[in-house]
Protein backbone atom coordinates (compact mmCIF):
# COMPACT_ATOMS: atom_id res chain seq x y z
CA UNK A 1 -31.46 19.20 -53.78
CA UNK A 2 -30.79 22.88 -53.16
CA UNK A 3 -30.61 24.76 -56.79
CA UNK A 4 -27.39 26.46 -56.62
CA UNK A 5 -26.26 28.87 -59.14
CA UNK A 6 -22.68 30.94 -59.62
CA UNK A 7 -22.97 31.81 -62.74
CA UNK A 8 -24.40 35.64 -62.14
CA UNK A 9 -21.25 36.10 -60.50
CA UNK A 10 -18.82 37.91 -63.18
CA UNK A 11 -15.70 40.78 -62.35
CA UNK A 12 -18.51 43.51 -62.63
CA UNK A 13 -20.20 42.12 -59.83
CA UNK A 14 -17.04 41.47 -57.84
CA UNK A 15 -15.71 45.25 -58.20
CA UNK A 16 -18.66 46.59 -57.51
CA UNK A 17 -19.16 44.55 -54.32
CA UNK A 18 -16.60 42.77 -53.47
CA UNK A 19 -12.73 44.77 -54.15
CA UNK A 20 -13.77 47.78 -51.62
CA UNK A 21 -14.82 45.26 -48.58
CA UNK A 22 -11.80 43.13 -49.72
CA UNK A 23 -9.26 46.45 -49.93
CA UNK A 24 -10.87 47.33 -46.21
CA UNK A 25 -10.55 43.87 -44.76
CA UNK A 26 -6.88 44.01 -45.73
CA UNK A 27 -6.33 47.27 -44.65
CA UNK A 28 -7.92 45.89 -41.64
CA UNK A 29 -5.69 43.16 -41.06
CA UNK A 30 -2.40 45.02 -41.53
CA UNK A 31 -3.05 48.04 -39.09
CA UNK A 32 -4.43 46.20 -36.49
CA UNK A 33 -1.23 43.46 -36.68
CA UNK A 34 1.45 46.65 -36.63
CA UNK A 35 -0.66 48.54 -34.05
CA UNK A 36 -1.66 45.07 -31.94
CA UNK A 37 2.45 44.46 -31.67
CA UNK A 38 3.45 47.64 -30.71
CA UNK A 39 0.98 47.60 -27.65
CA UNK A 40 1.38 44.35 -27.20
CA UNK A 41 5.08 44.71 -27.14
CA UNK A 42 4.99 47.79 -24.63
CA UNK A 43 2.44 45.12 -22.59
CA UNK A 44 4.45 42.56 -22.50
CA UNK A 45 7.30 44.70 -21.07
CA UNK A 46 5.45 46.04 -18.58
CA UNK A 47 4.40 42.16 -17.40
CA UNK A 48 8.31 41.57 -17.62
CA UNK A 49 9.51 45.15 -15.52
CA UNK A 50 9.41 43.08 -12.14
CA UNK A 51 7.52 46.03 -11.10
CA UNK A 52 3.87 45.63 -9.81
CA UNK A 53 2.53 48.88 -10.40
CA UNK A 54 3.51 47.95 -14.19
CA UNK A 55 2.78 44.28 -14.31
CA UNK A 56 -0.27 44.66 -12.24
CA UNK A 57 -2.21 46.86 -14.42
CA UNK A 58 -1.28 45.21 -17.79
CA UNK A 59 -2.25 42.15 -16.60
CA UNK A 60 -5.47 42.87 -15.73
CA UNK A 61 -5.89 44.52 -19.68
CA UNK A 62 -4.54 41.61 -21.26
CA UNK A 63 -6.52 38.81 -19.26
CA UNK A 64 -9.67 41.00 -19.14
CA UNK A 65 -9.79 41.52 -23.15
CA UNK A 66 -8.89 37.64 -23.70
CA UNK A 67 -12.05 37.34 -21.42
CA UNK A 68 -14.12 38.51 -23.31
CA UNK A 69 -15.86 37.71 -27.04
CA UNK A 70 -14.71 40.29 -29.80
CA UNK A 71 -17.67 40.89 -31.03
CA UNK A 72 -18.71 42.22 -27.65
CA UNK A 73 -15.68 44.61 -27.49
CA UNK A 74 -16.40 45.39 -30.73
CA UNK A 75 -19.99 46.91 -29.81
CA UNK A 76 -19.22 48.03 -26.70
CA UNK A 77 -16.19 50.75 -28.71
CA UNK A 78 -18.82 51.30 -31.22
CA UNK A 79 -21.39 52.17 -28.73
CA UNK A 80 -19.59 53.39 -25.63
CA UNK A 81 -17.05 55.48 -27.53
CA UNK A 82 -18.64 59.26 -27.55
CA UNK A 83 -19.83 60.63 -31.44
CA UNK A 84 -18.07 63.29 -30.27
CA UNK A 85 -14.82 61.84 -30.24
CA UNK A 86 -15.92 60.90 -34.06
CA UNK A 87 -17.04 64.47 -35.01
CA UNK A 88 -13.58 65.62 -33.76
CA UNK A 89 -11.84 64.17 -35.98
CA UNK A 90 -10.18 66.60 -38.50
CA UNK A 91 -11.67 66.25 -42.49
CA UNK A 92 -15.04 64.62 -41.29
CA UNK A 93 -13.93 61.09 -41.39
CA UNK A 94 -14.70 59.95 -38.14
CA UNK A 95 -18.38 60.77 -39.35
CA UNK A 96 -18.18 59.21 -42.82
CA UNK A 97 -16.23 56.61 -41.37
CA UNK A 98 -17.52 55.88 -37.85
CA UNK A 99 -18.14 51.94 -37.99
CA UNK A 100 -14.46 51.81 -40.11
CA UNK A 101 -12.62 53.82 -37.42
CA UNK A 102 -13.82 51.94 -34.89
CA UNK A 103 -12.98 48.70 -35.62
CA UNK A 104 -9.55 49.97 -36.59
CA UNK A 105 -9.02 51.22 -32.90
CA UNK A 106 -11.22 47.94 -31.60
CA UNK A 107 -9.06 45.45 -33.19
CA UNK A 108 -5.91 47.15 -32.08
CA UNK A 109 -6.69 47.11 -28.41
CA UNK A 110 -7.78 43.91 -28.57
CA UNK A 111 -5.32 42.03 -30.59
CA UNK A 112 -2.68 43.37 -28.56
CA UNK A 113 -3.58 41.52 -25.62
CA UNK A 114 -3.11 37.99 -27.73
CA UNK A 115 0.38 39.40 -29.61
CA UNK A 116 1.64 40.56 -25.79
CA UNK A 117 1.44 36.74 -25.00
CA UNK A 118 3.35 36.01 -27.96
CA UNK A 119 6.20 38.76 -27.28
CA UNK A 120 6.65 37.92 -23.63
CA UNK A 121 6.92 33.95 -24.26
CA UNK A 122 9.09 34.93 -26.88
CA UNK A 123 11.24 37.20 -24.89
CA UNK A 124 11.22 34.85 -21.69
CA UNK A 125 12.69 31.78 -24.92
CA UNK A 126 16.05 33.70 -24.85
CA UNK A 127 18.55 32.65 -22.44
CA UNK A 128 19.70 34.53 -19.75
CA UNK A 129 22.98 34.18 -19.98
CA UNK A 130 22.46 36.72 -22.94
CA UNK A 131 20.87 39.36 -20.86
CA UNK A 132 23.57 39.09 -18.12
CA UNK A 133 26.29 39.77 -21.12
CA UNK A 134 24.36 42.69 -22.45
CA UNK A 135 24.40 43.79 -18.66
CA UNK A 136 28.11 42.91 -18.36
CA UNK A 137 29.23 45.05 -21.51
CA UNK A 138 27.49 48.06 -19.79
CA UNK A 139 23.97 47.82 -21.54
CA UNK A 140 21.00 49.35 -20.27
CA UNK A 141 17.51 47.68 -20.08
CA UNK A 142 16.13 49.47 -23.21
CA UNK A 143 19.36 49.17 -24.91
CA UNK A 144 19.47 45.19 -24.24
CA UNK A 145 15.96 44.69 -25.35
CA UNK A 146 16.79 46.50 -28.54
CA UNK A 147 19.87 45.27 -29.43
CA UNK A 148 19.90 41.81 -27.72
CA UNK A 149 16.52 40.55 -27.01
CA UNK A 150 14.05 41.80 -28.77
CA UNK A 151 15.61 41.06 -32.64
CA UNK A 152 16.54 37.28 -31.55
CA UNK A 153 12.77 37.26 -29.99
CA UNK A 154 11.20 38.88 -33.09
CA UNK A 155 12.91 35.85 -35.49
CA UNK A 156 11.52 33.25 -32.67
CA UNK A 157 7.93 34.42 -32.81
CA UNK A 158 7.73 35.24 -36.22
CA UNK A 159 5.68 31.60 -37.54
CA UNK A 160 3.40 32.40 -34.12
CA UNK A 161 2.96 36.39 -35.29
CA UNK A 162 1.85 35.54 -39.18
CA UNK A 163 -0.52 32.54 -37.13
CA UNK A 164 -2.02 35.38 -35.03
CA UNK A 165 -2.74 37.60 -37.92
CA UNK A 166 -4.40 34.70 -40.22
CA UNK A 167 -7.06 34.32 -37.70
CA UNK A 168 -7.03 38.02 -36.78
CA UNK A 169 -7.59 37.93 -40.99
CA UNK A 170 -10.82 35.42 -40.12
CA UNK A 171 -11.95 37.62 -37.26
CA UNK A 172 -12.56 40.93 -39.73
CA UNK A 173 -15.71 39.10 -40.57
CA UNK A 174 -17.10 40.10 -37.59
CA UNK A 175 -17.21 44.02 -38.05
CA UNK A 176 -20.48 42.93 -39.54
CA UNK A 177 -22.06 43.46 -36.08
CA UNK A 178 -20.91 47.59 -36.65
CA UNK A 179 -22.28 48.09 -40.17
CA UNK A 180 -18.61 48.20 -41.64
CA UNK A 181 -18.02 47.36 -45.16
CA UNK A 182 -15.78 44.46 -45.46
CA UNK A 183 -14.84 41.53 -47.80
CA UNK A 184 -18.04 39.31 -45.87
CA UNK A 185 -20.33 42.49 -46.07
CA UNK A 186 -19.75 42.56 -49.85
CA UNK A 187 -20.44 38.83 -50.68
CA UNK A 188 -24.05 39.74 -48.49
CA UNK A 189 -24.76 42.47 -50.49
CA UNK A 190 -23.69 41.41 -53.75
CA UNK A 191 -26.41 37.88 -52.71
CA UNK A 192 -29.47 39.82 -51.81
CA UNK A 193 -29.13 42.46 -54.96
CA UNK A 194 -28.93 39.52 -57.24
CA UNK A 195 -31.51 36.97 -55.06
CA UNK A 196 -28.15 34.33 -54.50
CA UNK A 197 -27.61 35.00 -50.59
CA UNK A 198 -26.41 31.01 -49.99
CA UNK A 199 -24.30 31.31 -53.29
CA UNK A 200 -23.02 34.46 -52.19
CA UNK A 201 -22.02 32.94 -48.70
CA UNK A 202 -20.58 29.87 -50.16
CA UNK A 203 -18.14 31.79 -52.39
CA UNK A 204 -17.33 33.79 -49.33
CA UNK A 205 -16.31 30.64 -47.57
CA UNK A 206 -14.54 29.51 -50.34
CA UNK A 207 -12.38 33.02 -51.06
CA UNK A 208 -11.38 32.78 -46.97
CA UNK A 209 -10.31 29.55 -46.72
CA UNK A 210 -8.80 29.43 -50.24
CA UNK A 211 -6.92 33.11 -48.85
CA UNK A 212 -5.40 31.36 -45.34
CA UNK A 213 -4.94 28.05 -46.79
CA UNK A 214 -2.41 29.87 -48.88
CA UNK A 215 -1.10 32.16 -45.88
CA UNK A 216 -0.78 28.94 -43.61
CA UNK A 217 1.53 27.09 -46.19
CA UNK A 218 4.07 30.15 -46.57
CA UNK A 219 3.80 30.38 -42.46
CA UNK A 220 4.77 27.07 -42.88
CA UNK A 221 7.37 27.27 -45.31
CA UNK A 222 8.93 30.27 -43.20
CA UNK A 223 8.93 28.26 -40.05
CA UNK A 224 11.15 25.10 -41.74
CA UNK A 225 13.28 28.13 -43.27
CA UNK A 226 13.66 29.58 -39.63
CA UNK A 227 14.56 26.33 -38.04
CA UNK A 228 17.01 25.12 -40.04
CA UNK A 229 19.04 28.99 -39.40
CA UNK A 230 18.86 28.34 -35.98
């Protein structure tokens, strides 16, 4: 039977290791979720213009990124994207922070493909009818989206949104492949300084799924909530 053994696990270990990959894999999470809905909003617009020179290109973004592994677009920004473009950056950070900055701008551009889904089914789920009264009382296309469409669409989506950022949440694991610090990275390093690597995977397990366990039952919680006001 395998000799497992948690107890050289204590709060020093966990700051030390742990809170900076954890504060990073948050960080993380939240940019790329406000960033991946803004794109994926202006994305999903474009699919919904009627216009092919609009629809046609952000198609081919959003079906081409949700073609592809992230881990691969993840490598291919890290590698592809100039250390110049790094270096340029004003303060230094893009060369303290190379692996951090891009993963930031990787998850962005590739999240948004997945929320632009969500925002155009959730824009196509209002009626009509409401569109043709915007249009009636004089509205403009960017003033009925604001004011009529888009806020009802927003409250629609909203269970589907927090879904999409749980396992965006999951998928920060992966800037492993870049050398980025995150929660994951810290568990590694906290299990080969102290000779506990399957211990210090384990408790990573456990900390994720303990983290969107909880997540999932307020999604859930919100979605009843939502329901019952519509």
């Amino acid at each position: 039977m395998m000799n497992l053994d948690l107890s050289f696990y204590s709060w020093d270990i966990i700051s030390k290791f742990v809170v900076k990959g954890f504060y990073f894999s948050i960080m993380l999470t939240l940019i790329a979720t406000v960033g991946g809905i803004l794109l994926g909003t202006v994305l999903a617009l474009m699919r919904l213009s009627g216009k092919k020179w609009l629809d046609a290109p952000a198609t081919f973004y959003v079906n081409g990124m949700r073609s592809i592994p992230l881990v691969m677009v993840i490598l291919w920004f890290f590698l592809l994207v100039p250390a110049s473009f790094y270096a340029a950056l004003p303060g230094g950070i893009g060369t303290s922070y190379r692996s951090e900055l891009s993963a930031i701008i990787t998850f962005i551009a590739f999240e948004a493909a997945y929320f632009s889904e969500i925002m155009r089914a959730g824009i196509q789920s209002i009626s009509r009818g409401q569109v043709f009264a915007g249009q009636a009382l004089g509205m403009t296309y960017g003033q009925n989206m604001k004011l009529v469409i888009l806020p009802q669409a927003f409250r629609n989506m909203l269970p589907v949104l927090l879904t999409q950022t749980i396992i965006l949440f999951q998928d920060t694991s992966l800037v492993y492949a870049i050398g980025a610090y995150d929660m994951l990275k810290g568990f590694e390093t906290a299990g080969k300084n102290y000779g506990r690597p399957i211990e210090a995977y384990l408790l990573a397990a456990v900390v994720y799924f303990a983290m969107c366990f909880a997540l999932s039952w307020v999604v859930k919680r919100l979605h009843r909530k939502i329901a019952i006001i519509r």
